[in-house]
C-alpha atoms as a PDB file:
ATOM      1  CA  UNK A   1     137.365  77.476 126.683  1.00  0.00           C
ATOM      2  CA  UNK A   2     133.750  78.908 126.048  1.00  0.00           C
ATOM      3  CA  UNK A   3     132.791  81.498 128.229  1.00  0.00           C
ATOM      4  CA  UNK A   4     130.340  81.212 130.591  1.00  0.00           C
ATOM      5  CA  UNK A   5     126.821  83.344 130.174  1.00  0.00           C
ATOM      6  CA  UNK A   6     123.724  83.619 127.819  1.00  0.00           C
ATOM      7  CA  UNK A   7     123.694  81.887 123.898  1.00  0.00           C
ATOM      8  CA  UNK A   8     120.566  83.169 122.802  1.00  0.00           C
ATOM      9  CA  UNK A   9     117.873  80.950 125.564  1.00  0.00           C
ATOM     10  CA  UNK A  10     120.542  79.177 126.985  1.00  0.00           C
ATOM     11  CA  UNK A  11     122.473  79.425 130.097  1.00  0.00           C
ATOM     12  CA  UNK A  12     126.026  77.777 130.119  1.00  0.00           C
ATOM     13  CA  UNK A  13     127.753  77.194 133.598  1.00  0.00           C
ATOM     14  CA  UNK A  14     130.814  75.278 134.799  1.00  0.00           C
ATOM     15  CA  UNK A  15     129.765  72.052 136.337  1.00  0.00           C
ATOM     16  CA  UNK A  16     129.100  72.287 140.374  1.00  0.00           C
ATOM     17  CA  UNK A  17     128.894  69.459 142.773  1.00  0.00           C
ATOM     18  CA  UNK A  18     124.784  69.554 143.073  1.00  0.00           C
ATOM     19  CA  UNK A  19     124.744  68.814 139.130  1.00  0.00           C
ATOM     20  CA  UNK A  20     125.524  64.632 139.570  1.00  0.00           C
ATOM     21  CA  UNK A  21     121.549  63.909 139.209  1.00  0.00           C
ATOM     22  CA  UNK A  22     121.055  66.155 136.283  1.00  0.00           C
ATOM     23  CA  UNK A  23     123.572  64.755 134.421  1.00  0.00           C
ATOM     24  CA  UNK A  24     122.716  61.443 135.045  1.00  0.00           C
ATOM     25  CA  UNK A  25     119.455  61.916 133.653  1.00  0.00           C
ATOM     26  CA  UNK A  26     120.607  63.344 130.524  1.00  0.00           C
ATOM     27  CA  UNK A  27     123.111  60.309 130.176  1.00  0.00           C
ATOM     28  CA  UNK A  28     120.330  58.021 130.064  1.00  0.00           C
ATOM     29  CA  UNK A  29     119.060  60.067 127.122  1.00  0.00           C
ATOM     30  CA  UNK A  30     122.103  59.087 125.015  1.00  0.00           C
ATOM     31  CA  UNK A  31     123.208  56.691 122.710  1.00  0.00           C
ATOM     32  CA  UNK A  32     125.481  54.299 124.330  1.00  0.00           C
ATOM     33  CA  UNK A  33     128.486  55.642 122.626  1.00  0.00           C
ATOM     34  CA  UNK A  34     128.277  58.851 124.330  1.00  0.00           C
ATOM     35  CA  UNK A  35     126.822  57.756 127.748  1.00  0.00           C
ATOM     36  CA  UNK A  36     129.781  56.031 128.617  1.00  0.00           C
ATOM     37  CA  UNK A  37     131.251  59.799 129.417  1.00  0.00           C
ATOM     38  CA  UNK A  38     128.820  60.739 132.207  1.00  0.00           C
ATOM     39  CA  UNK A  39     128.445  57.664 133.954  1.00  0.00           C
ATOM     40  CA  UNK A  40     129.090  58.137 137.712  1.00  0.00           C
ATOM     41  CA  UNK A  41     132.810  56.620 137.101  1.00  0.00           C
ATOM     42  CA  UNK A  42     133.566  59.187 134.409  1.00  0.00           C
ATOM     43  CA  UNK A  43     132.233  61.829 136.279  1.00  0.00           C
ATOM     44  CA  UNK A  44     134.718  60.624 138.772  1.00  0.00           C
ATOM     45  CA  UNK A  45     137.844  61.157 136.325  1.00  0.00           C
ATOM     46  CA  UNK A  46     135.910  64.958 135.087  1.00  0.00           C
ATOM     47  CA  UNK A  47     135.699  66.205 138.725  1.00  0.00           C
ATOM     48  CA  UNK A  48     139.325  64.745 139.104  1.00  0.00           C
ATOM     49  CA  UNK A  49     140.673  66.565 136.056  1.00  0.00           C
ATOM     50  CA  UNK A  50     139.082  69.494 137.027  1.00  0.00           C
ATOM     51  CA  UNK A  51     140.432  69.981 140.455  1.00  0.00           C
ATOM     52  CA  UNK A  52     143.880  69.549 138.631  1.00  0.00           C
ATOM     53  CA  UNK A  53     143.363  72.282 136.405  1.00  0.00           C
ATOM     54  CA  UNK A  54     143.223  69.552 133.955  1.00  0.00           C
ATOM     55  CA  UNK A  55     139.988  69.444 132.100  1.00  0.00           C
ATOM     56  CA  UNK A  56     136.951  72.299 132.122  1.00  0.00           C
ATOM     57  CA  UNK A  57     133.174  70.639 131.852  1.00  0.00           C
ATOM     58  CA  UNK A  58     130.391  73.302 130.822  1.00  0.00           C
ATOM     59  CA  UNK A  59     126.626  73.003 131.173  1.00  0.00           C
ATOM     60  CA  UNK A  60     124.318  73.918 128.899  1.00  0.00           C
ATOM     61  CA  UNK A  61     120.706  74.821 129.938  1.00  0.00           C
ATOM     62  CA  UNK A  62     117.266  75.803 128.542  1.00  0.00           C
ATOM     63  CA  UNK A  63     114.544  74.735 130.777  1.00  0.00           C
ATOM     64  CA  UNK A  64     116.653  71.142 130.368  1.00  0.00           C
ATOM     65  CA  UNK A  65     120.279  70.421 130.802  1.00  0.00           C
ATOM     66  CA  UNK A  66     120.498  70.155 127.126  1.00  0.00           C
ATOM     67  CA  UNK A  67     123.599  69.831 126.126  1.00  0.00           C
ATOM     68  CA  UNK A  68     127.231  69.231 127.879  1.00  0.00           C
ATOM     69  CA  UNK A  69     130.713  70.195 126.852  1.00  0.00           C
ATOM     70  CA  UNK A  70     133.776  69.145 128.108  1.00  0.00           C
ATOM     71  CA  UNK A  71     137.449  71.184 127.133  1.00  0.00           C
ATOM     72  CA  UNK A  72     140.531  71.400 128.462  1.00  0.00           C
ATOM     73  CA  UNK A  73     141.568  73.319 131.438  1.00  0.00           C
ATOM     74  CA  UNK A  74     144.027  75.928 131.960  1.00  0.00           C
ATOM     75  CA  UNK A  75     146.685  73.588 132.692  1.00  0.00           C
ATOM     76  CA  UNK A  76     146.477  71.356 129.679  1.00  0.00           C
ATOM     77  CA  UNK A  77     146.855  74.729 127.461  1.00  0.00           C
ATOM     78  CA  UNK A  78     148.065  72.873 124.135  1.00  0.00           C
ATOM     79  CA  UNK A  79     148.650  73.689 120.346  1.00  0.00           C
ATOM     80  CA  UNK A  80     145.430  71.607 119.516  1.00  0.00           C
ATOM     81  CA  UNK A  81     142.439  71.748 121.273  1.00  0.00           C
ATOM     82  CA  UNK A  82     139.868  68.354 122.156  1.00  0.00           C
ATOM     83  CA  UNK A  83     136.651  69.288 123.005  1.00  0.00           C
ATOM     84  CA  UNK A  84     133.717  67.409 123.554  1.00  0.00           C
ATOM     85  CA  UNK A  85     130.458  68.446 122.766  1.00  0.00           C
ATOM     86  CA  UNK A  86     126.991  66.192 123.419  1.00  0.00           C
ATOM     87  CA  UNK A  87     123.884  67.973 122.630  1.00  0.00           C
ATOM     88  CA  UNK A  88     120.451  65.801 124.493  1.00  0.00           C
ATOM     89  CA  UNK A  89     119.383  63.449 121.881  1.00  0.00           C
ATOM     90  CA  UNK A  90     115.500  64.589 121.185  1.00  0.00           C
ATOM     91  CA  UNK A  91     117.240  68.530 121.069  1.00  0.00           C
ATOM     92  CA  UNK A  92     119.268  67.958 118.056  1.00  0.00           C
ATOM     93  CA  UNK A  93     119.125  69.439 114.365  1.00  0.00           C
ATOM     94  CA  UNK A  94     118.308  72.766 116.570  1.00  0.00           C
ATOM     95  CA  UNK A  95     121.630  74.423 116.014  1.00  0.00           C
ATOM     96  CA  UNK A  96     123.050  73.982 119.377  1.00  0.00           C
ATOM     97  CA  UNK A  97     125.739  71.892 118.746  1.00  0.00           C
ATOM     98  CA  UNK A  98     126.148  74.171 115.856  1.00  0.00           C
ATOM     99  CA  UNK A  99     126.497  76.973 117.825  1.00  0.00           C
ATOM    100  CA  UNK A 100     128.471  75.835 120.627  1.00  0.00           C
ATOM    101  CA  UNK A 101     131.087  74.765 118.005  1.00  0.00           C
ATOM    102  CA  UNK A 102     131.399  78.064 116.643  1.00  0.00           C
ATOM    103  CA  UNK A 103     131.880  79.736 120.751  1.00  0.00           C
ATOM    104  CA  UNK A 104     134.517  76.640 120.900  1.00  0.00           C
ATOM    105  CA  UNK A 105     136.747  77.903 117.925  1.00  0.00           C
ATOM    106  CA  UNK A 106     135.670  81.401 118.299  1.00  0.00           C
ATOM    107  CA  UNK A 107     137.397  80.533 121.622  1.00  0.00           C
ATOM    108  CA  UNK A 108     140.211  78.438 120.514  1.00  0.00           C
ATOM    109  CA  UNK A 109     141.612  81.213 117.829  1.00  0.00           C
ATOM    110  CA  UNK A 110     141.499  83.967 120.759  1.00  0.00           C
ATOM    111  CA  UNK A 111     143.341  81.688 122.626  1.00  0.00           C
ATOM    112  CA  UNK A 112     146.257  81.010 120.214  1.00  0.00           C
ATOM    113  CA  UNK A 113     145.404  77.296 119.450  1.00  0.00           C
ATOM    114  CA  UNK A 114     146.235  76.211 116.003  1.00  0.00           C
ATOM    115  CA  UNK A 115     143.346  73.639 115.748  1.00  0.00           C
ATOM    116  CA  UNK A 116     140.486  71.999 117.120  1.00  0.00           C
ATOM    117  CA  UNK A 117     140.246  67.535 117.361  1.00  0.00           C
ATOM    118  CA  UNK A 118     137.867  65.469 117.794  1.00  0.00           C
ATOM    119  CA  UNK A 119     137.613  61.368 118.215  1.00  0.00           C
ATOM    120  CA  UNK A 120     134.641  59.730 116.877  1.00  0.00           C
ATOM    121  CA  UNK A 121     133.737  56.294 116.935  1.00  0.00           C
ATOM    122  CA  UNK A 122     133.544  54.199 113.434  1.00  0.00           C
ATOM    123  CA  UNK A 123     129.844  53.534 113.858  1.00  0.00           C
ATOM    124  CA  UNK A 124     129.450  57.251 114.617  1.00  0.00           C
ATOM    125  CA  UNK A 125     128.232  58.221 111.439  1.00  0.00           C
ATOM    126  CA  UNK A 126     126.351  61.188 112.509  1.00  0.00           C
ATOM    127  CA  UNK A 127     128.705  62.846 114.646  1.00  0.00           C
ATOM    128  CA  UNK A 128     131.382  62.377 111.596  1.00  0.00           C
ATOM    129  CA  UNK A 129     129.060  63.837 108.869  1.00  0.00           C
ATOM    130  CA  UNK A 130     128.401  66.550 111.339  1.00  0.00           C
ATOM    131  CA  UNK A 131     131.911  67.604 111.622  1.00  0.00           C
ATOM    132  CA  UNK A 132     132.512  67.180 108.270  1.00  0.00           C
ATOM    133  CA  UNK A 133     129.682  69.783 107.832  1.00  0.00           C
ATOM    134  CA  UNK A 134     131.844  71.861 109.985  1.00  0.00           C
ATOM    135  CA  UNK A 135     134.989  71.929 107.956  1.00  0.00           C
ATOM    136  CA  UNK A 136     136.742  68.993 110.220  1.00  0.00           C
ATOM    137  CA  UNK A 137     138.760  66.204 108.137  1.00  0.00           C
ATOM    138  CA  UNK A 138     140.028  62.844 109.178  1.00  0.00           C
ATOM    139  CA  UNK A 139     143.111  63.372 110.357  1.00  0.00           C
ATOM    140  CA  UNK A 140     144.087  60.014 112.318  1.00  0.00           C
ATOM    141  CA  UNK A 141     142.925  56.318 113.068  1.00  0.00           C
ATOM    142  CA  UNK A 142     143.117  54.233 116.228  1.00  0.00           C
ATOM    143  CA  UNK A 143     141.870  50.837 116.440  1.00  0.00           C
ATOM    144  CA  UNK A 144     140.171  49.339 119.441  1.00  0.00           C
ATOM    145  CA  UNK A 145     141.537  46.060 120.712  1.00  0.00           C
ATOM    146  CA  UNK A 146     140.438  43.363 122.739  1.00  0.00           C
ATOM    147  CA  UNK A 147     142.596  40.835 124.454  1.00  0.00           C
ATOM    148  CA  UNK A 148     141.169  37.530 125.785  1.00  0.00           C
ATOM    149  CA  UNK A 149     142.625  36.372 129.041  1.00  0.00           C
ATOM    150  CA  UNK A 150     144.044  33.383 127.842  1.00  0.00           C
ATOM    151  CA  UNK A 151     146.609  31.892 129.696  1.00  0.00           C
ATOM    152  CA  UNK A 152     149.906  33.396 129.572  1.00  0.00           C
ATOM    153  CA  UNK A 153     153.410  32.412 130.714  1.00  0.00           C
ATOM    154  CA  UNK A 154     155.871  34.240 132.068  1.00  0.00           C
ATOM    155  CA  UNK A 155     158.680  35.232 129.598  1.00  0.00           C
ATOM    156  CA  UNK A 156     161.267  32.733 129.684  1.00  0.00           C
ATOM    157  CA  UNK A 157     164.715  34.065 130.687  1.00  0.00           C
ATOM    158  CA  UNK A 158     163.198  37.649 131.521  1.00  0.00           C
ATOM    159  CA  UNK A 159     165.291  39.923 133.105  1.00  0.00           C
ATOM    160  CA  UNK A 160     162.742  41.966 135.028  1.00  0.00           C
ATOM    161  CA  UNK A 161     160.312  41.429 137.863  1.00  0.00           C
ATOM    162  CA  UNK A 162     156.784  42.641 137.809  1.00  0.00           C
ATOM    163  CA  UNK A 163     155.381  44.307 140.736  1.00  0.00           C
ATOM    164  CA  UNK A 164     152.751  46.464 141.464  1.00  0.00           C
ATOM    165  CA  UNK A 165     153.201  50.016 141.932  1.00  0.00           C
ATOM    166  CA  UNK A 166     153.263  51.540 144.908  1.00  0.00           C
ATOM    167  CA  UNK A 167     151.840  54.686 145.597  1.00  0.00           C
ATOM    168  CA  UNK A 168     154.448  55.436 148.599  1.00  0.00           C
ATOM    169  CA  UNK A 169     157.453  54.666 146.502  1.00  0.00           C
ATOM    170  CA  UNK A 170     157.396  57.922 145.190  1.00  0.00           C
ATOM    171  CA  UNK A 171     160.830  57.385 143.638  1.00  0.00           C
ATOM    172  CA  UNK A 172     159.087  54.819 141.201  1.00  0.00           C
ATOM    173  CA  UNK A 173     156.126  57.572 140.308  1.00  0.00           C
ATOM    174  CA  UNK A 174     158.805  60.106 139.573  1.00  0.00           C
ATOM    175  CA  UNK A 175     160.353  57.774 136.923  1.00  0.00           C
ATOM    176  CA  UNK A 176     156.709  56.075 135.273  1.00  0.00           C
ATOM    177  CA  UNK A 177     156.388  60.447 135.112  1.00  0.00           C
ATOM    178  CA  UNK A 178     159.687  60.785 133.559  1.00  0.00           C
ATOM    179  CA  UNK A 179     159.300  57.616 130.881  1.00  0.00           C
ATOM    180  CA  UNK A 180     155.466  59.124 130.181  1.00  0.00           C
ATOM    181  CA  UNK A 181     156.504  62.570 129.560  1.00  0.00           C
ATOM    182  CA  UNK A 182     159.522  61.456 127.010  1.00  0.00           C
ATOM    183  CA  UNK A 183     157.448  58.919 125.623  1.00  0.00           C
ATOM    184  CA  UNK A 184     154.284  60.737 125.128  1.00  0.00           C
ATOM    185  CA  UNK A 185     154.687  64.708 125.717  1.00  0.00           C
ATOM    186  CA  UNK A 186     157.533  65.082 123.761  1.00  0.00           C
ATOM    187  CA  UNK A 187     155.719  66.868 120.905  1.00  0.00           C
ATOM    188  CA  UNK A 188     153.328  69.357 123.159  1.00  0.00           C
ATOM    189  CA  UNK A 189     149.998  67.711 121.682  1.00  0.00           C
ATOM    190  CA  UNK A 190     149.683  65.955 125.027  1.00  0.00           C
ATOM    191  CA  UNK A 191     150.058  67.558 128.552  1.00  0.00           C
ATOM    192  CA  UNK A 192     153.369  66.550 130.596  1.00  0.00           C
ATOM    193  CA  UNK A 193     152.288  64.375 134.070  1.00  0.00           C
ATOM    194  CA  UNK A 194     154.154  64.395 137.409  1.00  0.00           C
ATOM    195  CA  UNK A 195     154.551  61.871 140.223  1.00  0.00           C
ATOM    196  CA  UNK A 196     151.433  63.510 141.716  1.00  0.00           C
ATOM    197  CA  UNK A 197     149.301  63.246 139.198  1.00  0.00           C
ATOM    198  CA  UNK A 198     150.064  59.630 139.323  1.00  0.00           C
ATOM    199  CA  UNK A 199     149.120  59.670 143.031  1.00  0.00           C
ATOM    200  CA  UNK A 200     145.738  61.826 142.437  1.00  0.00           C
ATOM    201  CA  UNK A 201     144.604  59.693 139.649  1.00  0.00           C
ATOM    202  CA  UNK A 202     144.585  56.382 141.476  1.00  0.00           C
ATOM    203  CA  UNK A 203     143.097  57.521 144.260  1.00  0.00           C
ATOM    204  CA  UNK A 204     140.417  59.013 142.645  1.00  0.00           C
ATOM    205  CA  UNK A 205     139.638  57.345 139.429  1.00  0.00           C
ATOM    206  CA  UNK A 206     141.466  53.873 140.222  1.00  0.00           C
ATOM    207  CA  UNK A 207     143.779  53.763 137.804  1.00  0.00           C
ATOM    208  CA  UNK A 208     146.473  51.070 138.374  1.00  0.00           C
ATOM    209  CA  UNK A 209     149.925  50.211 137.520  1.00  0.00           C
ATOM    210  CA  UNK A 210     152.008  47.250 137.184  1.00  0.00           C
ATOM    211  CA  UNK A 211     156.364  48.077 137.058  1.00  0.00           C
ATOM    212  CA  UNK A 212     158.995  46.106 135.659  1.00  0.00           C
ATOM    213  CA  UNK A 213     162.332  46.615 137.389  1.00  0.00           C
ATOM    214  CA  UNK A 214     165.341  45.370 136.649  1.00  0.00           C
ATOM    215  CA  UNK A 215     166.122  42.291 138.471  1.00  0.00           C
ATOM    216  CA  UNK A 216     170.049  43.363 139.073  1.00  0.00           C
ATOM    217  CA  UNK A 217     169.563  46.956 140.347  1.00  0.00           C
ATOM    218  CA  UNK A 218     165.648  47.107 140.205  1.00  0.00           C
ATOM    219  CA  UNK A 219     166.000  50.298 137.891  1.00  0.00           C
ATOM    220  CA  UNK A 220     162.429  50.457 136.408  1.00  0.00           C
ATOM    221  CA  UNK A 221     162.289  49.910 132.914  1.00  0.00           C
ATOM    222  CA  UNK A 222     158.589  49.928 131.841  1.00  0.00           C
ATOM    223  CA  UNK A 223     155.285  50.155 133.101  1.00  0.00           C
ATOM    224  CA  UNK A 224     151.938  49.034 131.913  1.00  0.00           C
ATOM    225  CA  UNK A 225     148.956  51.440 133.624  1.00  0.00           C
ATOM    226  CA  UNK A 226     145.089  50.838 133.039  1.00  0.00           C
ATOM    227  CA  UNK A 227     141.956  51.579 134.293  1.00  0.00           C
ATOM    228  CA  UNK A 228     139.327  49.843 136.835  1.00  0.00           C
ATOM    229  CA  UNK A 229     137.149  48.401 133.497  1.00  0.00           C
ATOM    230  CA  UNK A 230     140.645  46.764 132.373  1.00  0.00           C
ATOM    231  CA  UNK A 231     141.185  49.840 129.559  1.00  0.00           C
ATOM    232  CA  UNK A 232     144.947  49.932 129.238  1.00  0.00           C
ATOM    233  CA  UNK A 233     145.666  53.408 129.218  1.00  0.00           C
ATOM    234  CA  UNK A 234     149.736  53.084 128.209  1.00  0.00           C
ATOM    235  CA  UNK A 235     152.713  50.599 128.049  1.00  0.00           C
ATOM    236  CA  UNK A 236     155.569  52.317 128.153  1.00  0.00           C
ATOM    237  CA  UNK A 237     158.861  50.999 128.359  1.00  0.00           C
ATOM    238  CA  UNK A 238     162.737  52.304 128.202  1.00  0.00           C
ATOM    239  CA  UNK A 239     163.979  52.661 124.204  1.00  0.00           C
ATOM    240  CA  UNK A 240     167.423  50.778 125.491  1.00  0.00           C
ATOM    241  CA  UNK A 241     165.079  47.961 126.527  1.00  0.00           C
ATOM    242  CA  UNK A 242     162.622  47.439 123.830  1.00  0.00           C
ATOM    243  CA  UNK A 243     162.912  44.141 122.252  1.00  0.00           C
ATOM    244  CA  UNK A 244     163.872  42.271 125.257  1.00  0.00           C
ATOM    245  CA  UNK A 245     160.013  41.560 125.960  1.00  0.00           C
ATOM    246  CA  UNK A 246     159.651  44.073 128.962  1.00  0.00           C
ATOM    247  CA  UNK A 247     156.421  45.041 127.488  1.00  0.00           C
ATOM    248  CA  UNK A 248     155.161  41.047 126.551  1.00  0.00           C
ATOM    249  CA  UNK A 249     155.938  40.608 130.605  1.00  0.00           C
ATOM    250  CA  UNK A 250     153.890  43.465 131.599  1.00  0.00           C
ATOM    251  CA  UNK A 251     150.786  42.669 129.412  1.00  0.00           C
ATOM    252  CA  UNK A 252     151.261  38.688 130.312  1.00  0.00           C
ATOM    253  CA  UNK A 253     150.990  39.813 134.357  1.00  0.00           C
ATOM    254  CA  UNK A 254     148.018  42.000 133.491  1.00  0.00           C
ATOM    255  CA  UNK A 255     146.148  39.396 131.976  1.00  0.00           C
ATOM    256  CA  UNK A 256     146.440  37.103 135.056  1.00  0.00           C
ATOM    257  CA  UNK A 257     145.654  39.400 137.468  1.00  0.00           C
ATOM    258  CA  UNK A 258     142.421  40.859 135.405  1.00  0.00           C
ATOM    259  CA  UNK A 259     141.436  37.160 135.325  1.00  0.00           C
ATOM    260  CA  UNK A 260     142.026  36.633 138.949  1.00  0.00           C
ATOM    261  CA  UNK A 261     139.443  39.243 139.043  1.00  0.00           C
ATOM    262  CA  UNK A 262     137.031  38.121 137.094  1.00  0.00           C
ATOM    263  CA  UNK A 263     137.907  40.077 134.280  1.00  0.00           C
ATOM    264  CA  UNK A 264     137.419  38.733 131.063  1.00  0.00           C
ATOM    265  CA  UNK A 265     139.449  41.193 128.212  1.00  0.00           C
ATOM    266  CA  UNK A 266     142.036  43.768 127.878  1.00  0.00           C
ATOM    267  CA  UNK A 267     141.286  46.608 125.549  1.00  0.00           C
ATOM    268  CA  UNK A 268     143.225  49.303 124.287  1.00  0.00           C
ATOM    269  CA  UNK A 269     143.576  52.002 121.240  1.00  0.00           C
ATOM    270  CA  UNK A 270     146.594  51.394 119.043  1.00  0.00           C
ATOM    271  CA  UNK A 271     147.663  53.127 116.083  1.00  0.00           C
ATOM    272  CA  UNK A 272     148.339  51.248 113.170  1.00  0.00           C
ATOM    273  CA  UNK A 273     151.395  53.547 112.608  1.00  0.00           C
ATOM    274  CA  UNK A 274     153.241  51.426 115.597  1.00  0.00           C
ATOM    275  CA  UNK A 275     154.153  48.428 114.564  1.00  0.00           C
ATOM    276  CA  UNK A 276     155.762  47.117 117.429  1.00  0.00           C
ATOM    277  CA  UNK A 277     152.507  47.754 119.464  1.00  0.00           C
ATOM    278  CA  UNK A 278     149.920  46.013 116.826  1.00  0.00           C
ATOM    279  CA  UNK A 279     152.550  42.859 117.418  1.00  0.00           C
ATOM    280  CA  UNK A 280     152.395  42.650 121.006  1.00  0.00           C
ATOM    281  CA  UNK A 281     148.926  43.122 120.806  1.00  0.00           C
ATOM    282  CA  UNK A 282     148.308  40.405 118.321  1.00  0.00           C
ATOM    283  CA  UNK A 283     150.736  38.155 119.655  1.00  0.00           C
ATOM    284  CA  UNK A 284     148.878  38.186 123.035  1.00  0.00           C
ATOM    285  CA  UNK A 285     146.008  37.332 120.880  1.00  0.00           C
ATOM    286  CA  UNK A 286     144.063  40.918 120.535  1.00  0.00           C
ATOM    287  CA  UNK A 287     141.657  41.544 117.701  1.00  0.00           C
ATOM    288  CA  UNK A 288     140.143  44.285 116.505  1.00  0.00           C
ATOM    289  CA  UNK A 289     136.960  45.415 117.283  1.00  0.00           C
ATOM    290  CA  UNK A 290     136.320  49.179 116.291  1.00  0.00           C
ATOM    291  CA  UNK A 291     138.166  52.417 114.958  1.00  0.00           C
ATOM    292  CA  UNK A 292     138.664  55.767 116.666  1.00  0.00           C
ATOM    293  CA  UNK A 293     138.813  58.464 114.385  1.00  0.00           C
ATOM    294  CA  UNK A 294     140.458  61.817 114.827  1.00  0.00           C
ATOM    295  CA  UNK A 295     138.579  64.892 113.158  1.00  0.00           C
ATOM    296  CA  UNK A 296     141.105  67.696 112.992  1.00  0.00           C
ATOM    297  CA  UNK A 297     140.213  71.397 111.815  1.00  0.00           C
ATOM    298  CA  UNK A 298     143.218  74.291 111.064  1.00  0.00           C
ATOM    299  CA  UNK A 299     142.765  77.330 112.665  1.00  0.00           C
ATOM    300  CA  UNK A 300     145.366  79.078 111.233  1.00  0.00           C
ATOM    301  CA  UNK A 301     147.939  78.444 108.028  1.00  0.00           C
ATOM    302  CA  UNK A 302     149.916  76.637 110.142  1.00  0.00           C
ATOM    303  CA  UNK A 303     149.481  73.072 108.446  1.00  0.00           C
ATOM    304  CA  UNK A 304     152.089  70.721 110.800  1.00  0.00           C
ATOM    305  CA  UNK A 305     149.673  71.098 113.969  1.00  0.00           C
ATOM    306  CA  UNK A 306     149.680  67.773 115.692  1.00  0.00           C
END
C-alpha cells in the first residue's frame, strides 16, 4: 500500500472517522460512475473492510481533499493488487493520478505482488485511455445484468427449501464460508472469508443471504447473497448439485422478496466465460446493460498472474 507522508504539496493520510463530510463533498464533485464509491453506504462497507484488515483507504490533500485511493489491506495480501484511485474532477491532467500510480506499483513490486488490476466501466473512456497510457491492457470482461422482477414460480419438483440465513446458525455461515472459499478463493486472486466475516458484513453493510437446504437432511447446498440495492454479490451452489436448479430456486425467491420490497431489478456482473451463469441469468429474463473491464499490468516476468 502507499505510504503515508509528503508527494511533493500533498499530504496523504489513512482515512479517520472526522473525514465523512470531506469526502462527501468531494463525491459530489464526481462523475456518477465514481461517486457511487463514497456515498455514505459505501463508506459503510470501506470503514467495514478496514476494521477487518480487509481494505486500506488513503487521503490525498493539498489545500483540498483532492484525490482518494482505496487498496487492499494487510489481510487481503494477494498475487494481484486492485487499487482504486479517484483524483477531484476540476484537479485532473495535473499529474496526480499519475503520480500516485507510480507510489502504488512502486509499492506493489516492494511488496512482492506480481501485478496491479483495475475495473473500469465501458463508458469510462477516460479512465481506460489513462491506463492504457500507463502500460495497463485489457485483461478481462464482465457484463452487467439486470433482472426484472417478473413473476417467478417455484421450481417444480425441487428438492430444496429456501430460507433465509440466519446469522445465529453459525453452523450454516461456516458452510456458505466453506462453498465461497472453494468456489471463489481457490486460485489466491481473491481473499478466503470465514463465518465471521459473514456475520460482520451483514451487520454492517446489510448484506443478505437466502440458503437452500436439502429438504431430506437440510444439508445446505447453495446460497444466493446480495446487497441492500438488490446487487447480487454471488450464487454459489454445491458442484454435485448443479443442474438440479438449486441456483434457478434461489434467484426465483430473490426476485419475490426484492419485489415484496419494492424493488424493481436484480443486477449482477457475469463473465461471459460461464456459461451456465449467462443461462440462468437469461432464462430469468436478465439483459445486459454495461461491461466491466479489467485493466491488468505485469510487474514482473511472471505472465500467468490472475
Amino acid at each position: 500500500m502507499i505510504p503515508t507522508g509528503c508527494m511533493g504539496a500533498f499530504e496523504i493520510t489513512r482515512l479517520g472517522p472526522e473525514d465523512d463530510a470531506e469526502i462527501a463533498a468531494f463525491a459530489e464533485t464526481l462523475e456518477e460512475v465514481h461517486r457511487a464509491a463514497f456515498l455514505p453506504e459505501a463508506m459503510e462497507r470501506h470503514r467495514s473492510a478496514i476494521a477487518r484488515e480487509h481494505r486500506v483507504l488513503s487521503l490525498v490533500r493539498g489545500m483540498e481533499l483532492v484525490a482518494i485511493v482505496i487498496e487492499q489491506g494487510s489481510k487481503t495480501a494477494l498475487p494481484v493488487s486492485h487499487p482504486t484511485v479517484i483524483v477531484r474532477q476540476e484537479r485532473r491532467r495535473e499529474g496526480i493520478g499519475t503520480a500516485l500510480a507510480a507510489r502504488i506499483e512502486a509499492a506493489d513490486r516492494e511488496s512482492g505482488r506480481v501485478a496491479i488490476a483495475a475495473g473500469v466501466m465501458a463508458d469510462d473512456q477516460p479512465t481506460a485511455a489513462f491506463l492504457t497510457h500507463l502500460g495497463f491492457r485489457h485483461a478481462d470482461t464482465l457484463l452487467k445484468m439486470e433482472t426484472p422482477l417478473t413473476p417467478a414460480d417455484e421450481i417444480a419438483g425441487s428438492m430444496v427449501d429456501i430460507r433465509h440465513w440466519d446469522p445465529a446458525n453459525t453452523g450454516w455461515s461456516e458452510q456458505i464460508a466453506t462453498l465461497y472459499n472453494v468456489h471463489f478463493a481457490r486460485g489466491g486472486s481473491i481473499p478466503p472469508i470465514s463465518a465471521d466475516d459473514i456475520a460482520t458484513s451483514a451487520a454492517k453493510i446489510g448484506t443478505r443471504l437466502l440458503v437452500a437446504l436439502e429438504r431430506e437432511t437440510e444439508d445446505l447446498v447453495g446460497y444466493i447473497e446480495w446487497l441492500p440495492d438488490a446487487m447480487v454479490h454471488s450464487i454459489v451452489v454445491r458442484r454435485r448439485w448443479g443442474g438440479r436448479g438449486v441456483a434457478e430456486a434461489l434467484v426465483r425467491s430473490l426476485k419475490r422478496h426484492i419485489k415484496a420490497e419494492g424493488g424493481t431489478k436484480l443486477t449482477s456482473f457475469v463473465s461471459p466465460r460461464n456459461a451456465a451463469s449467462l443461462r440462468l441469468h437469461r432464462a430469468e429474463g436478465a439483459q445486459e446493460v454495461d461491461q466491466m473491464r479489467t485493466y491488468k499490468k505485469l510487474l514482473g516476468d511472471t505472465l500467468d498472474a490472475t
